[in-house]
C-alpha atoms as a PDB file:
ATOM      1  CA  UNK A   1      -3.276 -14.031  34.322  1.00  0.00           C
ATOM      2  CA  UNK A   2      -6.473 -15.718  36.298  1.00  0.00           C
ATOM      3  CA  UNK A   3      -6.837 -13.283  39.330  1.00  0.00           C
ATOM      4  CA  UNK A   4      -4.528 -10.922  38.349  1.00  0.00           C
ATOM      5  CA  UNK A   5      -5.182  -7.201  38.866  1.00  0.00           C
ATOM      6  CA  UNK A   6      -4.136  -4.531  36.359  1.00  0.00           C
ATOM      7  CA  UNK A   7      -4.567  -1.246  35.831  1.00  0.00           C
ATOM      8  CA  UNK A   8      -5.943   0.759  32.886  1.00  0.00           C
ATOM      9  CA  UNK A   9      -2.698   1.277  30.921  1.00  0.00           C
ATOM     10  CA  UNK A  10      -2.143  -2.544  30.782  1.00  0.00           C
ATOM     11  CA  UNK A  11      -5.895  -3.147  30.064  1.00  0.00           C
ATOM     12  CA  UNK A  12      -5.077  -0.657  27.083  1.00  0.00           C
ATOM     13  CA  UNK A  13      -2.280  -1.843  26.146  1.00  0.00           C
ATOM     14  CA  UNK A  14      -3.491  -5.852  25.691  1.00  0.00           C
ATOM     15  CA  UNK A  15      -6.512  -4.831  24.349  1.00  0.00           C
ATOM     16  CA  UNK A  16      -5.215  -2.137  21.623  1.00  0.00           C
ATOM     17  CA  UNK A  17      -8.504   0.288  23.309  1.00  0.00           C
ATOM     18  CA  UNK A  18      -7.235   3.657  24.715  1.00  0.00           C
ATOM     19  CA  UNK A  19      -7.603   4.892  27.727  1.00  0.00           C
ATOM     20  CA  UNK A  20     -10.732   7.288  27.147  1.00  0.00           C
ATOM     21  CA  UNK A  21     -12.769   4.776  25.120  1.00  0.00           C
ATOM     22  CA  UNK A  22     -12.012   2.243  28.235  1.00  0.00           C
ATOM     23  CA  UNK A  23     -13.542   5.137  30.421  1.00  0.00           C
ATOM     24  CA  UNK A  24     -16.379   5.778  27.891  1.00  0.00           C
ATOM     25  CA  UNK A  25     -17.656   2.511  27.296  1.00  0.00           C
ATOM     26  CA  UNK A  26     -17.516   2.341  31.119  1.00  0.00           C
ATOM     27  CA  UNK A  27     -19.690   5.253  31.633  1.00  0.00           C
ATOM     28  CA  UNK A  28     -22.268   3.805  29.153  1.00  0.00           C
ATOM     29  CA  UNK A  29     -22.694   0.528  30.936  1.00  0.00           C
ATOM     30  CA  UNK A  30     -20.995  -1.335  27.970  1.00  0.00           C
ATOM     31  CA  UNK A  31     -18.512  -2.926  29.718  1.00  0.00           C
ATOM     32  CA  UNK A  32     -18.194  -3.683  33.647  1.00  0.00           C
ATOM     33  CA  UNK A  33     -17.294  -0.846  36.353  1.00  0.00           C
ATOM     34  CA  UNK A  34     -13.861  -1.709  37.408  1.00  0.00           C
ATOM     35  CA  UNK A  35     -13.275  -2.279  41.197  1.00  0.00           C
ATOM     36  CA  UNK A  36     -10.917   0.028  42.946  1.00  0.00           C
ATOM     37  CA  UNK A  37      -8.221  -0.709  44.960  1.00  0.00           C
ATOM     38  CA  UNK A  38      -7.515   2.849  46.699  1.00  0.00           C
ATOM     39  CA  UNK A  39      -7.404   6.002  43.525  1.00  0.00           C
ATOM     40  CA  UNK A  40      -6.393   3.034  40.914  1.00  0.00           C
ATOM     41  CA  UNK A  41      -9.655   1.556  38.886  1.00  0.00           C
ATOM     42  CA  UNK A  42      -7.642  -2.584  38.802  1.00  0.00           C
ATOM     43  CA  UNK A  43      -9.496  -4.895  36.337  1.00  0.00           C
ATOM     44  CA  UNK A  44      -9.118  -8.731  36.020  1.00  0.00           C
ATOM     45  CA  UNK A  45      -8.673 -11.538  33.102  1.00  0.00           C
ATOM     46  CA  UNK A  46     -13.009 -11.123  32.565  1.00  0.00           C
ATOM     47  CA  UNK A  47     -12.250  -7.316  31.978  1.00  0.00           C
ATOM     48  CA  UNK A  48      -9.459  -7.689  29.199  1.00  0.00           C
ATOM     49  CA  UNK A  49     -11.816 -10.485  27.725  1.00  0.00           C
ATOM     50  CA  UNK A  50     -15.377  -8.471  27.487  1.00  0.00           C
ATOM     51  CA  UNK A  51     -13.199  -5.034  26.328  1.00  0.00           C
ATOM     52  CA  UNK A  52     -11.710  -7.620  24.013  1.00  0.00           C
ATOM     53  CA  UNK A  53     -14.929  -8.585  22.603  1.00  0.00           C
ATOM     54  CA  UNK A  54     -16.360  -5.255  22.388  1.00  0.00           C
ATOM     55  CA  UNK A  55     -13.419  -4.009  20.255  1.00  0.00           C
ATOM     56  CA  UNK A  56     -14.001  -7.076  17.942  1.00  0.00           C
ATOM     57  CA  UNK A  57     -17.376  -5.922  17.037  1.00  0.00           C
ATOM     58  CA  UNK A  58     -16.772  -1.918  16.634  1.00  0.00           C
ATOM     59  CA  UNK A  59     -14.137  -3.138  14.026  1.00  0.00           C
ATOM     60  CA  UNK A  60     -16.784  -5.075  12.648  1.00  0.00           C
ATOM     61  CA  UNK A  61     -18.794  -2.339  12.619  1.00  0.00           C
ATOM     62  CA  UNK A  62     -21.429  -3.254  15.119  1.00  0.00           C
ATOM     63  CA  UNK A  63     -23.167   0.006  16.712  1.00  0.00           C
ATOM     64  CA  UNK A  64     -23.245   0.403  20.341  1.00  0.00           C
ATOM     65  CA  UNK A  65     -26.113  -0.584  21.094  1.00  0.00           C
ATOM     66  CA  UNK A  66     -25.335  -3.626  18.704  1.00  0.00           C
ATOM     67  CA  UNK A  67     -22.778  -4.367  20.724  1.00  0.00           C
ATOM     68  CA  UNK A  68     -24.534  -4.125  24.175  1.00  0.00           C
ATOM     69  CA  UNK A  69     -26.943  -6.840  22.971  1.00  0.00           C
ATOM     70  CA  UNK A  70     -23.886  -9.233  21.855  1.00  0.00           C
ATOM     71  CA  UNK A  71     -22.636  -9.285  24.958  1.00  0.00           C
ATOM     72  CA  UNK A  72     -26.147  -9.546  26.486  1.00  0.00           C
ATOM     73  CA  UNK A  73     -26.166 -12.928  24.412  1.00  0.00           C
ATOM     74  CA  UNK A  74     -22.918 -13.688  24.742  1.00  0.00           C
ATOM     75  CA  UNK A  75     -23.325 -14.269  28.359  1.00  0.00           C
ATOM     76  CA  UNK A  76     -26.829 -15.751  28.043  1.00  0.00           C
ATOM     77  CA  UNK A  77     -26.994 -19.268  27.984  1.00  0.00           C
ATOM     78  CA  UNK A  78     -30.014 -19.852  27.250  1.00  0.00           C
ATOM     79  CA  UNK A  79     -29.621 -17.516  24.411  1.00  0.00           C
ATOM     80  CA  UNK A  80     -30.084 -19.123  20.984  1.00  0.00           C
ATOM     81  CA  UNK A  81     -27.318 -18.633  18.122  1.00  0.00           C
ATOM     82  CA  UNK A  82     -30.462 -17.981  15.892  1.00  0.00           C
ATOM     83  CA  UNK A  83     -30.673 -14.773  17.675  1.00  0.00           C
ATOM     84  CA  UNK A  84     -26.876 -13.929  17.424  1.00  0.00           C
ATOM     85  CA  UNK A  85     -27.209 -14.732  13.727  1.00  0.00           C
ATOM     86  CA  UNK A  86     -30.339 -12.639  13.256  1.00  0.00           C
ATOM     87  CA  UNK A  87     -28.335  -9.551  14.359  1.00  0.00           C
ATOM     88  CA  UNK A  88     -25.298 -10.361  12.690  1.00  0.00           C
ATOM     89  CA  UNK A  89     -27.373 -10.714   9.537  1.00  0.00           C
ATOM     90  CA  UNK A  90     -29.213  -7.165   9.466  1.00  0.00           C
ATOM     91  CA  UNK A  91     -25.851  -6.019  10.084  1.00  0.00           C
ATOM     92  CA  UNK A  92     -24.191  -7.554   7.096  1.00  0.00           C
ATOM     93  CA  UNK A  93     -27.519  -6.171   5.283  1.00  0.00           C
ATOM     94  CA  UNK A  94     -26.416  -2.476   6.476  1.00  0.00           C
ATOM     95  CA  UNK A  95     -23.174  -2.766   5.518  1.00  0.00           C
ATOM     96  CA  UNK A  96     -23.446  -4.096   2.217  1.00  0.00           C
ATOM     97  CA  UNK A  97     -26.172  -1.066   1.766  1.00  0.00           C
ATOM     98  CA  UNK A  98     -23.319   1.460   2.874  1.00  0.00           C
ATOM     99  CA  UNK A  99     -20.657  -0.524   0.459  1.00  0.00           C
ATOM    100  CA  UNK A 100     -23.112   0.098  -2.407  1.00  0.00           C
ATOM    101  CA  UNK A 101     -23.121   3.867  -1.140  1.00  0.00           C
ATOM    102  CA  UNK A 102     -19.806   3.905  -1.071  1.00  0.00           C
ATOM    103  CA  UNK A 103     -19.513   2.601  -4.885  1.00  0.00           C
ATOM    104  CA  UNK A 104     -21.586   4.928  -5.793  1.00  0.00           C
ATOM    105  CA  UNK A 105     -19.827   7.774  -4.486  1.00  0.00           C
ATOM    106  CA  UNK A 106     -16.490   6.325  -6.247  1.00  0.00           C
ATOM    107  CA  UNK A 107     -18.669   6.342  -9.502  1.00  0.00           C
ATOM    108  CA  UNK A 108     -19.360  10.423  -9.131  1.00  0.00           C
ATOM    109  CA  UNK A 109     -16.150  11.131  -7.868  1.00  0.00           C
ATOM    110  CA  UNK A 110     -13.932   8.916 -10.627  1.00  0.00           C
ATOM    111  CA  UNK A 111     -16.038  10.744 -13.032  1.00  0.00           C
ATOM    112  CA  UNK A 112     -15.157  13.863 -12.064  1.00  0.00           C
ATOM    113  CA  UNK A 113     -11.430  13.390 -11.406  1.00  0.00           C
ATOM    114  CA  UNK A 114     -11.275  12.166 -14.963  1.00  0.00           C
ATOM    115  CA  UNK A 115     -13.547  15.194 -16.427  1.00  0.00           C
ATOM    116  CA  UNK A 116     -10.779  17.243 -14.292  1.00  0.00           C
ATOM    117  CA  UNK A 117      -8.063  15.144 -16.071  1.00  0.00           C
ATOM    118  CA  UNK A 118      -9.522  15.868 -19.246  1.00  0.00           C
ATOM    119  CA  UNK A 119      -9.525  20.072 -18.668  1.00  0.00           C
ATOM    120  CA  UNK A 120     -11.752  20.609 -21.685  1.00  0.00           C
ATOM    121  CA  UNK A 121     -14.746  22.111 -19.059  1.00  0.00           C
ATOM    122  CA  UNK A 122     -13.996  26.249 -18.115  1.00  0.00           C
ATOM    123  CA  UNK A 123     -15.449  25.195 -14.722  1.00  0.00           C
ATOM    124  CA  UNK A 124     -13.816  22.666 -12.051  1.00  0.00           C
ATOM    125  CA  UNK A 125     -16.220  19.511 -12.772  1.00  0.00           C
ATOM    126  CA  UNK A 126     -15.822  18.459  -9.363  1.00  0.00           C
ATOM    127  CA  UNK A 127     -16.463  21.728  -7.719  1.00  0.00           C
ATOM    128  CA  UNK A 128     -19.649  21.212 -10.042  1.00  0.00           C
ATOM    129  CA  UNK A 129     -20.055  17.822  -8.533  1.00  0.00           C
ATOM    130  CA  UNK A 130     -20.340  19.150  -5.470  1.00  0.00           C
ATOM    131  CA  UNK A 131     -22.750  21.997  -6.365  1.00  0.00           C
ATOM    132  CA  UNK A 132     -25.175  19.136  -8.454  1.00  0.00           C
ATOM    133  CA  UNK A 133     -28.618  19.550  -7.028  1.00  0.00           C
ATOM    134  CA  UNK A 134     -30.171  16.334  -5.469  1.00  0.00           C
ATOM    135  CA  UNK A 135     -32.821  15.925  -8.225  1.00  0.00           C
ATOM    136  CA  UNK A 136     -33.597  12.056  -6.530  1.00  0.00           C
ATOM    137  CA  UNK A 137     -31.592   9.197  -5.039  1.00  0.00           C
ATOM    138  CA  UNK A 138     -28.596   7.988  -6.718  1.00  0.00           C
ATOM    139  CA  UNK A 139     -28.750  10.833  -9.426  1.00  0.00           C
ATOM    140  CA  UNK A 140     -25.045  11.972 -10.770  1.00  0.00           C
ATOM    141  CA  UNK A 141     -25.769  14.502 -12.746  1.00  0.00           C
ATOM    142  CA  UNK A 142     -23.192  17.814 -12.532  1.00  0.00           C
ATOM    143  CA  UNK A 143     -24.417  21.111 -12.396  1.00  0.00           C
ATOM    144  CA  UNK A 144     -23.587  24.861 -11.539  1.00  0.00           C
ATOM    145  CA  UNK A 145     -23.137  25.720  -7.501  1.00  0.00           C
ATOM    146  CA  UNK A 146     -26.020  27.505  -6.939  1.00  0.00           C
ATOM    147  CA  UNK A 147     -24.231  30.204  -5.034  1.00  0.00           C
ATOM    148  CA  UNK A 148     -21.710  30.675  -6.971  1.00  0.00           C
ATOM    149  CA  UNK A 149     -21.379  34.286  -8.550  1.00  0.00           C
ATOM    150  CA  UNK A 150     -21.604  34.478 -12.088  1.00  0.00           C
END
């Protein structure tokens, strides 16, 4: 494919990125303005290879701006891998924060389903759930909704 032009469907298409997060990233800088060949925005091997790697790290879960600095290094020579690695590491620290979250929430809510299961409570524990006040971080206690009518 070395030289060869294509157009934004193909650079979709080989790249598994739709057509309005190809024009997004665009507008943000993130990936390379495409040159033009009359109305038709053509892009070359580079293109599918840089849209390539940005879709790589948003399924990693990178952030934008995450992202925008991988590829700053990416292309950097002189760029060390200790700095690659320090950004890949407080990423794996954020996500293994949000997958603690994320057990946390399947704690409350597998406690509920089974209090729902159980339907000894005259109230819906998980609409209860959902009502608990936030009394401090990580607290699953059940209470009434507030605004519910008695």
């Amino acid at each position: 494919m070395a030289g060869q032009a294509i157009q934004i469907g193909e650079l979709a298409r080989r790249t598994g990125c739709n057509i309005e997060t190809i024009r997004y990233y665009e507008r943000i800088g993130l990936i390379s303005a495409p040159l033009r060949r009359g109305r038709y925005r053509t892009y070359e091997t580079r293109d599918v290879e840089q849209l390539s790697f940005v879709r790589r790290a948003r399924e990693l879960g990178f952030k934008l701006d995450e992202v925008r600095a991988l590829l700053t290094l990416a292309t950097d020579e002189a760029a060390a891998c200790a700095e690659v690695r320090d950004l890949a590491a407080a990423h794996l620290h954020d996500v293994r924060a949000r997958i603690a979250d994320l057990r946390r929430m399947e704690r409350v809510l597998a406690d509920a389903v089974k209090a729902c299961e159980a339907g000894q409570d005259p109230g819906c524990p998980l609409i209860q759930t959902l009502g608990a006040k936030a009394g401090g971080a990580g607290q699953d206690t059940i209470s009434a909704a507030p605004w519910a009518r008695p």
